[in-house]
PDB file of N, CA and C in Angstrom:
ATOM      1  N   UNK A   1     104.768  85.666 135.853  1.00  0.00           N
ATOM      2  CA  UNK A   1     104.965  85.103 134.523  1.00  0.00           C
ATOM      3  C   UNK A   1     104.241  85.988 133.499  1.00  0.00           C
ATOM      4  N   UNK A   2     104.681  86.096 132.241  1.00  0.00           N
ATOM      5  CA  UNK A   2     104.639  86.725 131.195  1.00  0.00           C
ATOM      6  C   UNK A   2     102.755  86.418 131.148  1.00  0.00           C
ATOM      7  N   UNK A   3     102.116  87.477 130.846  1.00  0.00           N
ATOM      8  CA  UNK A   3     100.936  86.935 129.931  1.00  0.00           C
ATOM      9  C   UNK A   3     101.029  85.995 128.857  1.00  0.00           C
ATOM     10  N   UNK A   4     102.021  86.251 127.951  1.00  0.00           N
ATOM     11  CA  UNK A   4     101.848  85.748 126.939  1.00  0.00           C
ATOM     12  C   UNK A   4     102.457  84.211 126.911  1.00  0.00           C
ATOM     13  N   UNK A   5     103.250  83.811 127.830  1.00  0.00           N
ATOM     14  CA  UNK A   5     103.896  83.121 128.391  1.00  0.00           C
ATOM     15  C   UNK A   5     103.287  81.238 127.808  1.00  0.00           C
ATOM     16  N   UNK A   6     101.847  81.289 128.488  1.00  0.00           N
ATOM     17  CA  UNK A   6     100.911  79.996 127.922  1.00  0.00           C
ATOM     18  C   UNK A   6     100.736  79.986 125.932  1.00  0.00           C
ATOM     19  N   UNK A   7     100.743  80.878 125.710  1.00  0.00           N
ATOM     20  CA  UNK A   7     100.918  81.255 123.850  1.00  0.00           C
ATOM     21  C   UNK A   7     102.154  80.957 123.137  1.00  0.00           C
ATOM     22  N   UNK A   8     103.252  80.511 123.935  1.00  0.00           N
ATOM     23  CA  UNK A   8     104.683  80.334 123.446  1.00  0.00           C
ATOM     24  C   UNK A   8     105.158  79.132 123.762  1.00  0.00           C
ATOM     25  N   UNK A   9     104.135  78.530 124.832  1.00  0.00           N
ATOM     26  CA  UNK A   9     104.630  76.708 125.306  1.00  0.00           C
ATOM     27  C   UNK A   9     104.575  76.224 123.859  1.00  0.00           C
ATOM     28  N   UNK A  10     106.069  75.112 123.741  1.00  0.00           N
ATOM     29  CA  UNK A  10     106.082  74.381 122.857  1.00  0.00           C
ATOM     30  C   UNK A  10     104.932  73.963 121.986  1.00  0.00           C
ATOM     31  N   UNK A  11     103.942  73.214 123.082  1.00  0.00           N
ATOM     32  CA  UNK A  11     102.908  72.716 122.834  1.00  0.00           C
ATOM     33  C   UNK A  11     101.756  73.235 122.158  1.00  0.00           C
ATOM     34  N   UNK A  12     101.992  74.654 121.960  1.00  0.00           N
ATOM     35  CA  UNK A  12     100.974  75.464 121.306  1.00  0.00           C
ATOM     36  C   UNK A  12     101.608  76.355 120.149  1.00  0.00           C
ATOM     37  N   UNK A  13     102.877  76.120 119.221  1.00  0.00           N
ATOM     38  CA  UNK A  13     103.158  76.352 118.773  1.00  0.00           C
ATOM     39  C   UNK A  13     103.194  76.176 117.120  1.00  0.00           C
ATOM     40  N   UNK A  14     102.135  76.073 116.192  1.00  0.00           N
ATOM     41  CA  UNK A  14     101.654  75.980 114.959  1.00  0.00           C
ATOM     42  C   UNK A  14     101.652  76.281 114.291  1.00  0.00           C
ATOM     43  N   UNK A  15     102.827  77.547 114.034  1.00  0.00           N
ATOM     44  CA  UNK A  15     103.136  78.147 112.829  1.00  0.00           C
ATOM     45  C   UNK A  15     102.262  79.768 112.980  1.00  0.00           C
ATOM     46  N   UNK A  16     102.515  80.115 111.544  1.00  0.00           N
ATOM     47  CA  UNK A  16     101.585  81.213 111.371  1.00  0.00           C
ATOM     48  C   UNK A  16      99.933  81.257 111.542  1.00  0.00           C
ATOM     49  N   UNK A  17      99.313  82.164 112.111  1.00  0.00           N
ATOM     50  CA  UNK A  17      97.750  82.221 112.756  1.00  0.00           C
ATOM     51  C   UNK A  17      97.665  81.201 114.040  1.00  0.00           C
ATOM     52  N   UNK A  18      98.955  80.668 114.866  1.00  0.00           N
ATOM     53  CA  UNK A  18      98.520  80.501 116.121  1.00  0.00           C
ATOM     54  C   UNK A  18      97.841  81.326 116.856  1.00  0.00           C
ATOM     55  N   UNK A  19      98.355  81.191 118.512  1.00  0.00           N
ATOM     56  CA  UNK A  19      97.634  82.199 118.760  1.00  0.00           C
ATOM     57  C   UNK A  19      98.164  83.022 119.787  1.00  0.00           C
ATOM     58  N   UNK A  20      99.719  82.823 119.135  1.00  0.00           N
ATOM     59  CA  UNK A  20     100.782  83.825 119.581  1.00  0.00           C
ATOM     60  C   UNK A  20     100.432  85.029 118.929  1.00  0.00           C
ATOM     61  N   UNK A  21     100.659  86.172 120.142  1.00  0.00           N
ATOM     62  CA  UNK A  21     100.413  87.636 119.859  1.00  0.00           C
ATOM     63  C   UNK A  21     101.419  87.994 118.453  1.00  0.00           C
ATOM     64  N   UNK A  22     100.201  89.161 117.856  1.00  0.00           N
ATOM     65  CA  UNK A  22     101.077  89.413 116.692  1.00  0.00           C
ATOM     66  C   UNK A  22     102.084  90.960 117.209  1.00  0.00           C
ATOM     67  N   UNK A  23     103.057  91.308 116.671  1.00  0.00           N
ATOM     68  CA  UNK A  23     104.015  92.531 117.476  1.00  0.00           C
ATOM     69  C   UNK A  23     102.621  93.822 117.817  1.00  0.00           C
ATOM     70  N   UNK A  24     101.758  93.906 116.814  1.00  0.00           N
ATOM     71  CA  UNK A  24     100.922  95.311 116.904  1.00  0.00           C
ATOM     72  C   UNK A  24     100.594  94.728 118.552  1.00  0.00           C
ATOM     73  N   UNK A  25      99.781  93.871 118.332  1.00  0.00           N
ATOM     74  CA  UNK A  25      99.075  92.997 119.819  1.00  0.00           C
ATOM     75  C   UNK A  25      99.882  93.432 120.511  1.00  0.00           C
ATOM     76  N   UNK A  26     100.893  93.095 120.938  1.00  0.00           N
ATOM     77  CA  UNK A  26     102.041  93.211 122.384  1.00  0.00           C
ATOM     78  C   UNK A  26     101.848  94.902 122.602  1.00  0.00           C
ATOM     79  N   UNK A  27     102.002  95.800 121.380  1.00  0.00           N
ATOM     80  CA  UNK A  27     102.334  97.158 121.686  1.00  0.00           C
ATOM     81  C   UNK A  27     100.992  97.315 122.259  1.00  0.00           C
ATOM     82  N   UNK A  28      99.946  97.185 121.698  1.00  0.00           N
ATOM     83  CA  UNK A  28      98.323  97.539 121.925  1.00  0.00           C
ATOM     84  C   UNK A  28      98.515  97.088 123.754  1.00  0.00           C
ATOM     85  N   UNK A  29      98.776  95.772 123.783  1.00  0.00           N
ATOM     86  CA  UNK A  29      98.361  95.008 125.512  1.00  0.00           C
ATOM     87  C   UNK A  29      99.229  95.911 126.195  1.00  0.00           C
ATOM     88  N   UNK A  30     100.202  96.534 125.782  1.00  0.00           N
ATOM     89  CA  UNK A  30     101.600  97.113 127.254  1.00  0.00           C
ATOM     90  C   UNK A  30     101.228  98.417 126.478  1.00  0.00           C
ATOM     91  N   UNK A  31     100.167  99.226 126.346  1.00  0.00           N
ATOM     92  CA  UNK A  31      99.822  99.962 126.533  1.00  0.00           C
ATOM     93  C   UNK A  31     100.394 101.480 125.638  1.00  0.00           C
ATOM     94  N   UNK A  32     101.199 100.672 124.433  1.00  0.00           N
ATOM     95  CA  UNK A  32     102.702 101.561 124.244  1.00  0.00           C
ATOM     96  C   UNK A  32     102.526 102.275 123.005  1.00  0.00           C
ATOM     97  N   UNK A  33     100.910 102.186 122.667  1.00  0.00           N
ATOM     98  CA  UNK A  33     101.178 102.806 121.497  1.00  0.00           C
ATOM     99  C   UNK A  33     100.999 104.382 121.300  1.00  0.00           C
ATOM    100  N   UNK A  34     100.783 105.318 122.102  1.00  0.00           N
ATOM    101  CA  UNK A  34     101.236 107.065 122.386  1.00  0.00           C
ATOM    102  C   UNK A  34     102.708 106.863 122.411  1.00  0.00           C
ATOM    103  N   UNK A  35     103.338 106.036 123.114  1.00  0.00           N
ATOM    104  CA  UNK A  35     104.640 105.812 123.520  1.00  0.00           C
ATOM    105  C   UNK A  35     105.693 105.963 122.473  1.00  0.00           C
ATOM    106  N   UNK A  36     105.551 105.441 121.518  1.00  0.00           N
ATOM    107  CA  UNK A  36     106.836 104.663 120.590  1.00  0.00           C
ATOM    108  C   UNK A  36     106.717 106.253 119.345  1.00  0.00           C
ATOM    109  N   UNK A  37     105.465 106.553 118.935  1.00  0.00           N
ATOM    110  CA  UNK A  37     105.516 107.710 117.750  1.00  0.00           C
ATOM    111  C   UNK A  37     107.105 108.236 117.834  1.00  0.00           C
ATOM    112  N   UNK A  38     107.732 108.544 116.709  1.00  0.00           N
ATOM    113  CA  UNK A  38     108.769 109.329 116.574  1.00  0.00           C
ATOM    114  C   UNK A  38     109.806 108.580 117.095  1.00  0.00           C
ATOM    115  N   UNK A  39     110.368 107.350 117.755  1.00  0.00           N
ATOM    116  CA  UNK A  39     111.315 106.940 118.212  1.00  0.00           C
ATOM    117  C   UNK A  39     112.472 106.234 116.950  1.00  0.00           C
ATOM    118  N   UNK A  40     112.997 106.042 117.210  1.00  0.00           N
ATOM    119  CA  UNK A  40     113.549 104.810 116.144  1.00  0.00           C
ATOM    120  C   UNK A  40     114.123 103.553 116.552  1.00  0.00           C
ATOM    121  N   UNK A  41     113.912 102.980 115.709  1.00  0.00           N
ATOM    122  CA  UNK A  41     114.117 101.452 116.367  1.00  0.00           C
ATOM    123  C   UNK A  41     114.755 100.484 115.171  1.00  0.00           C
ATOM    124  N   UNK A  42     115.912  99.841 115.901  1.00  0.00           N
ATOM    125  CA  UNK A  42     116.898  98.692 114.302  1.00  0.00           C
ATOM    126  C   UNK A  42     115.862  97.634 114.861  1.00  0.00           C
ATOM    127  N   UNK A  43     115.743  96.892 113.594  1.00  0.00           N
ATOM    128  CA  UNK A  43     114.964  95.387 113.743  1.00  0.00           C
ATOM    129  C   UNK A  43     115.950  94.954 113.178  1.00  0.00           C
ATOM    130  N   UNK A  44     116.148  93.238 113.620  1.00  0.00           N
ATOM    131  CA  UNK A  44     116.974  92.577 112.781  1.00  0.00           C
ATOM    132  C   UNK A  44     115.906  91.539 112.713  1.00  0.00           C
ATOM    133  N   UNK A  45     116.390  90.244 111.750  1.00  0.00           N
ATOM    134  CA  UNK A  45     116.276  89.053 111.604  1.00  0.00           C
ATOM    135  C   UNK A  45     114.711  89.351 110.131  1.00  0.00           C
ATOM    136  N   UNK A  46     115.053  90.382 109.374  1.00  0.00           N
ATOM    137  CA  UNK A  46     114.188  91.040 108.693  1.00  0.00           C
ATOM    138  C   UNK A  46     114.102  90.144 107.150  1.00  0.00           C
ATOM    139  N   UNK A  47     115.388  88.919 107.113  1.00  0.00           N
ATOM    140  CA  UNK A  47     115.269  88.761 105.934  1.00  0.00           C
ATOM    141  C   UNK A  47     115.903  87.163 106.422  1.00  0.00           C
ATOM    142  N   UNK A  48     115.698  87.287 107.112  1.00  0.00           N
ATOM    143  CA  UNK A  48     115.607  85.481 107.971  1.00  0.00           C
ATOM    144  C   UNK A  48     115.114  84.697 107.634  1.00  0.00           C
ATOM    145  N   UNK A  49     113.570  84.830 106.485  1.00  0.00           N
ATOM    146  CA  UNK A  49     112.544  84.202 106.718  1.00  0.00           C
ATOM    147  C   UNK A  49     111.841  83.837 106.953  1.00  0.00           C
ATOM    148  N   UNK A  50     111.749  84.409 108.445  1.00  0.00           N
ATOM    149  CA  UNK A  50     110.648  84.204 109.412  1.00  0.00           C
ATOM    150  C   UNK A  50     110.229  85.659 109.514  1.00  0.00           C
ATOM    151  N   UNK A  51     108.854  85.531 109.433  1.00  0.00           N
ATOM    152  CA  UNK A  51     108.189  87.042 109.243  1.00  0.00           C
ATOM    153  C   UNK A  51     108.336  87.654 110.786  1.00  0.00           C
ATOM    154  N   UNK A  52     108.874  86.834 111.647  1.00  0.00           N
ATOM    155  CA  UNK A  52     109.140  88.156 112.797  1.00  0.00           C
ATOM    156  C   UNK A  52     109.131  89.481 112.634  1.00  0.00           C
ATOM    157  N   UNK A  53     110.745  89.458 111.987  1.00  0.00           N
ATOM    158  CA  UNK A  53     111.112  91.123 111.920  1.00  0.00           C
ATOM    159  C   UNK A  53     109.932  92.159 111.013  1.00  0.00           C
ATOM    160  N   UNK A  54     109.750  91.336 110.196  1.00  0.00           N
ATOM    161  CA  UNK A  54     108.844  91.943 109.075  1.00  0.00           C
ATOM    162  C   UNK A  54     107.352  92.569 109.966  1.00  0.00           C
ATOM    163  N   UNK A  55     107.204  91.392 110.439  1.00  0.00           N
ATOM    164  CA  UNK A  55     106.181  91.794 111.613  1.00  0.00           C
ATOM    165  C   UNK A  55     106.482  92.949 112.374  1.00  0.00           C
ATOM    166  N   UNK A  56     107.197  92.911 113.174  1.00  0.00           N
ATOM    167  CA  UNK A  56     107.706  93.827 113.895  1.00  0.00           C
ATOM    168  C   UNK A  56     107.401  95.594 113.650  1.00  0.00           C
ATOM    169  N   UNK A  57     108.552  95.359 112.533  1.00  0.00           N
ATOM    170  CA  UNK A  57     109.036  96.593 111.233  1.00  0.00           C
ATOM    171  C   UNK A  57     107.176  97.538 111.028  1.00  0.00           C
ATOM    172  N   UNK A  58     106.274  96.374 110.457  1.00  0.00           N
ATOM    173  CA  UNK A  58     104.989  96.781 110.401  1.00  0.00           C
ATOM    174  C   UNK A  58     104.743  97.426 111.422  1.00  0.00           C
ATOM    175  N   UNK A  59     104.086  96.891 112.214  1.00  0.00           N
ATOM    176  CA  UNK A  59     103.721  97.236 113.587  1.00  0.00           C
ATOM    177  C   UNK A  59     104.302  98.496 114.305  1.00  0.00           C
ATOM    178  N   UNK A  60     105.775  98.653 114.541  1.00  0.00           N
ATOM    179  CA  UNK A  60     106.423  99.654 114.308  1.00  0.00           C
ATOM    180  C   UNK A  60     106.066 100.932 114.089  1.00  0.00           C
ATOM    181  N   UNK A  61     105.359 100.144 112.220  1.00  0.00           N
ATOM    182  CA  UNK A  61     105.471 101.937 111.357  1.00  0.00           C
ATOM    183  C   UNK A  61     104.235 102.316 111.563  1.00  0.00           C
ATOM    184  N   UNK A  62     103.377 101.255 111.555  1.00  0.00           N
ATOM    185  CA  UNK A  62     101.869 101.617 111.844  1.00  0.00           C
ATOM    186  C   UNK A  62     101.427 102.670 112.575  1.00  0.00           C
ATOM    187  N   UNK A  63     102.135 102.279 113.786  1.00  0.00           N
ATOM    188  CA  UNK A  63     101.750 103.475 115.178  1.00  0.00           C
ATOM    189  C   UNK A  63     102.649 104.493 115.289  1.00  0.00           C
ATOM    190  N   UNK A  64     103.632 104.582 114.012  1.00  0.00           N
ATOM    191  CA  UNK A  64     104.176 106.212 114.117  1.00  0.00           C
ATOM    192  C   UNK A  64     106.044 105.975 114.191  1.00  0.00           C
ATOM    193  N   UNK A  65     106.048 104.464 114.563  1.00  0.00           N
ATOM    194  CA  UNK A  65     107.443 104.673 115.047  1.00  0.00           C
ATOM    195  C   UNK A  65     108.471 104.654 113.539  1.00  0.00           C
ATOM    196  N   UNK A  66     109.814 105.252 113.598  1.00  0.00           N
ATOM    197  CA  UNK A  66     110.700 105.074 112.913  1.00  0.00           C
ATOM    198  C   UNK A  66     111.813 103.674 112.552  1.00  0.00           C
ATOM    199  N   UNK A  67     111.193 102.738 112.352  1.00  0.00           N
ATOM    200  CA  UNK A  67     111.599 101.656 112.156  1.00  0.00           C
ATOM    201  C   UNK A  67     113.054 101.548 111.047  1.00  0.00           C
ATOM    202  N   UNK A  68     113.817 100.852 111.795  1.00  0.00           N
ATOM    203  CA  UNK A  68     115.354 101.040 110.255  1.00  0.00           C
ATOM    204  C   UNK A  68     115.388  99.168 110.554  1.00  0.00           C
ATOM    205  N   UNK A  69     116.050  98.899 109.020  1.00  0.00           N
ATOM    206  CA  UNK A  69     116.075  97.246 109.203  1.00  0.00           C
ATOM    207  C   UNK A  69     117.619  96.984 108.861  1.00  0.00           C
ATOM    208  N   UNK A  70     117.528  95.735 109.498  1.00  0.00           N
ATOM    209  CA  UNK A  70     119.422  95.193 109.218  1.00  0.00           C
ATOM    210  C   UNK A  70     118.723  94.333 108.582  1.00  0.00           C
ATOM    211  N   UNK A  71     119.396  93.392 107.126  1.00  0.00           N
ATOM    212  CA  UNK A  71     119.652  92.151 106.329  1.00  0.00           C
ATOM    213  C   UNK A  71     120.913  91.922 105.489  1.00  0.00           C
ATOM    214  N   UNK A  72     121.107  91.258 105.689  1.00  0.00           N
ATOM    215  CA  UNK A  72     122.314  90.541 104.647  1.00  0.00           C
ATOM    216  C   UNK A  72     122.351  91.131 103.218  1.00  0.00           C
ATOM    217  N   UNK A  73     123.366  91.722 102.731  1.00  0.00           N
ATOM    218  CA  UNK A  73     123.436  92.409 101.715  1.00  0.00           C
ATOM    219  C   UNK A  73     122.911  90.985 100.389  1.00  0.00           C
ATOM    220  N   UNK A  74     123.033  90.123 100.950  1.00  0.00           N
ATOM    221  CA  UNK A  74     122.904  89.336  99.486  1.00  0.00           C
ATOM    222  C   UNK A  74     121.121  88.688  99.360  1.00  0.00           C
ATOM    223  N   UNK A  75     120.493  89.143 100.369  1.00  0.00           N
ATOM    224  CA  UNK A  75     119.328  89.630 100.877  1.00  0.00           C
ATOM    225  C   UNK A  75     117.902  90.030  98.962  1.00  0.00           C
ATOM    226  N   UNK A  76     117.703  89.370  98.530  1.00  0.00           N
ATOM    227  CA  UNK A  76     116.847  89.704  97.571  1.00  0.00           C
ATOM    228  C   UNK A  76     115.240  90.338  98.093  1.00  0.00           C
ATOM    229  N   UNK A  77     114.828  90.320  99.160  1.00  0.00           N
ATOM    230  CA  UNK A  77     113.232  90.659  99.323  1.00  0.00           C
ATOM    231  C   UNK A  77     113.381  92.267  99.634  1.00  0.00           C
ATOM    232  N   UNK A  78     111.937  92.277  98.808  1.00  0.00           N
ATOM    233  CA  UNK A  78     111.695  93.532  99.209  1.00  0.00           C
ATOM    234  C   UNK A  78     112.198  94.783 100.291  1.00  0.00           C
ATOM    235  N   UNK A  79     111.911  95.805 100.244  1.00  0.00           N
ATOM    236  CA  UNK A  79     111.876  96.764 101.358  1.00  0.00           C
ATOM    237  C   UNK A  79     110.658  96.690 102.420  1.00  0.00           C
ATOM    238  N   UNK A  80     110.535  95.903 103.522  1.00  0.00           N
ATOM    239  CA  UNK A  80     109.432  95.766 104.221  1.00  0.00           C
ATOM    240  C   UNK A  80     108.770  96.928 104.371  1.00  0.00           C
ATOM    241  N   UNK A  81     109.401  98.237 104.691  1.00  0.00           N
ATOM    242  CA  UNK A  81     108.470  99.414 105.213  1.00  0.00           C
ATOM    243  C   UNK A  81     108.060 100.188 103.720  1.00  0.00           C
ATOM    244  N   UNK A  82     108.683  99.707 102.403  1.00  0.00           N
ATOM    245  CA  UNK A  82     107.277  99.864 101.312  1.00  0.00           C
ATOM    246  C   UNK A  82     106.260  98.829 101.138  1.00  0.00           C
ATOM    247  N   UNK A  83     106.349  98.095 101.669  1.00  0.00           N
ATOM    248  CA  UNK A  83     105.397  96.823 102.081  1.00  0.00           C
ATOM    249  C   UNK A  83     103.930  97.520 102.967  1.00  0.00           C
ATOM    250  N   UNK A  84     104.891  97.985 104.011  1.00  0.00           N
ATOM    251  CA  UNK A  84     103.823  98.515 105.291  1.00  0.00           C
ATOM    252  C   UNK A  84     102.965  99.531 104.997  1.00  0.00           C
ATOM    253  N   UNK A  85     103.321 100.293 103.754  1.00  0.00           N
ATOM    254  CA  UNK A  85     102.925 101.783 103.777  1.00  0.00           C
ATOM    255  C   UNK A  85     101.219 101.568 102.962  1.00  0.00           C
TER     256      UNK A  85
END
């Protein structure tokens, strides 16, 4: 079973600052961050509302990677990766 697995039961689920891993976290624990520099990677669900993707996208650019985002053209928020920079 997943490490993170006990962090995602229903039962522990509270919104933002639970104490579900944030995306940097996951790359940091699986060891991946030499790994990803220079790759590129689509995120979706970037303008969803739910800071997932946004999360993600960060995390992403942080450690080097080439992050590109999908949203709905009728989509008003920002550019996340001028957000990140």
């Amino acid at each position: 079973m997943s490490c993170y697995a006990e962090a995602h039961k229903i039962t522990n689920l509270r919104g933002p600052e639970d104490a579900r891993p944030t995306a940097l976290e996951v790359i940091k624990d699986e060891s991946l961050l030499d790994k990803l520099t220079n790759k590129v990677f689509l995120v979706t669900s970037v303008s969803s509302g739910i800071d997932i993707g946004i999360d993600t996208l960060r995390a992403l650019h942080t450690i080097g990677g080439r992050p590109q985002h999908a949203q709905r053209p009728e989509s008003r928020r920002p550019n996340p990766l001028q957000e990140a920079s």
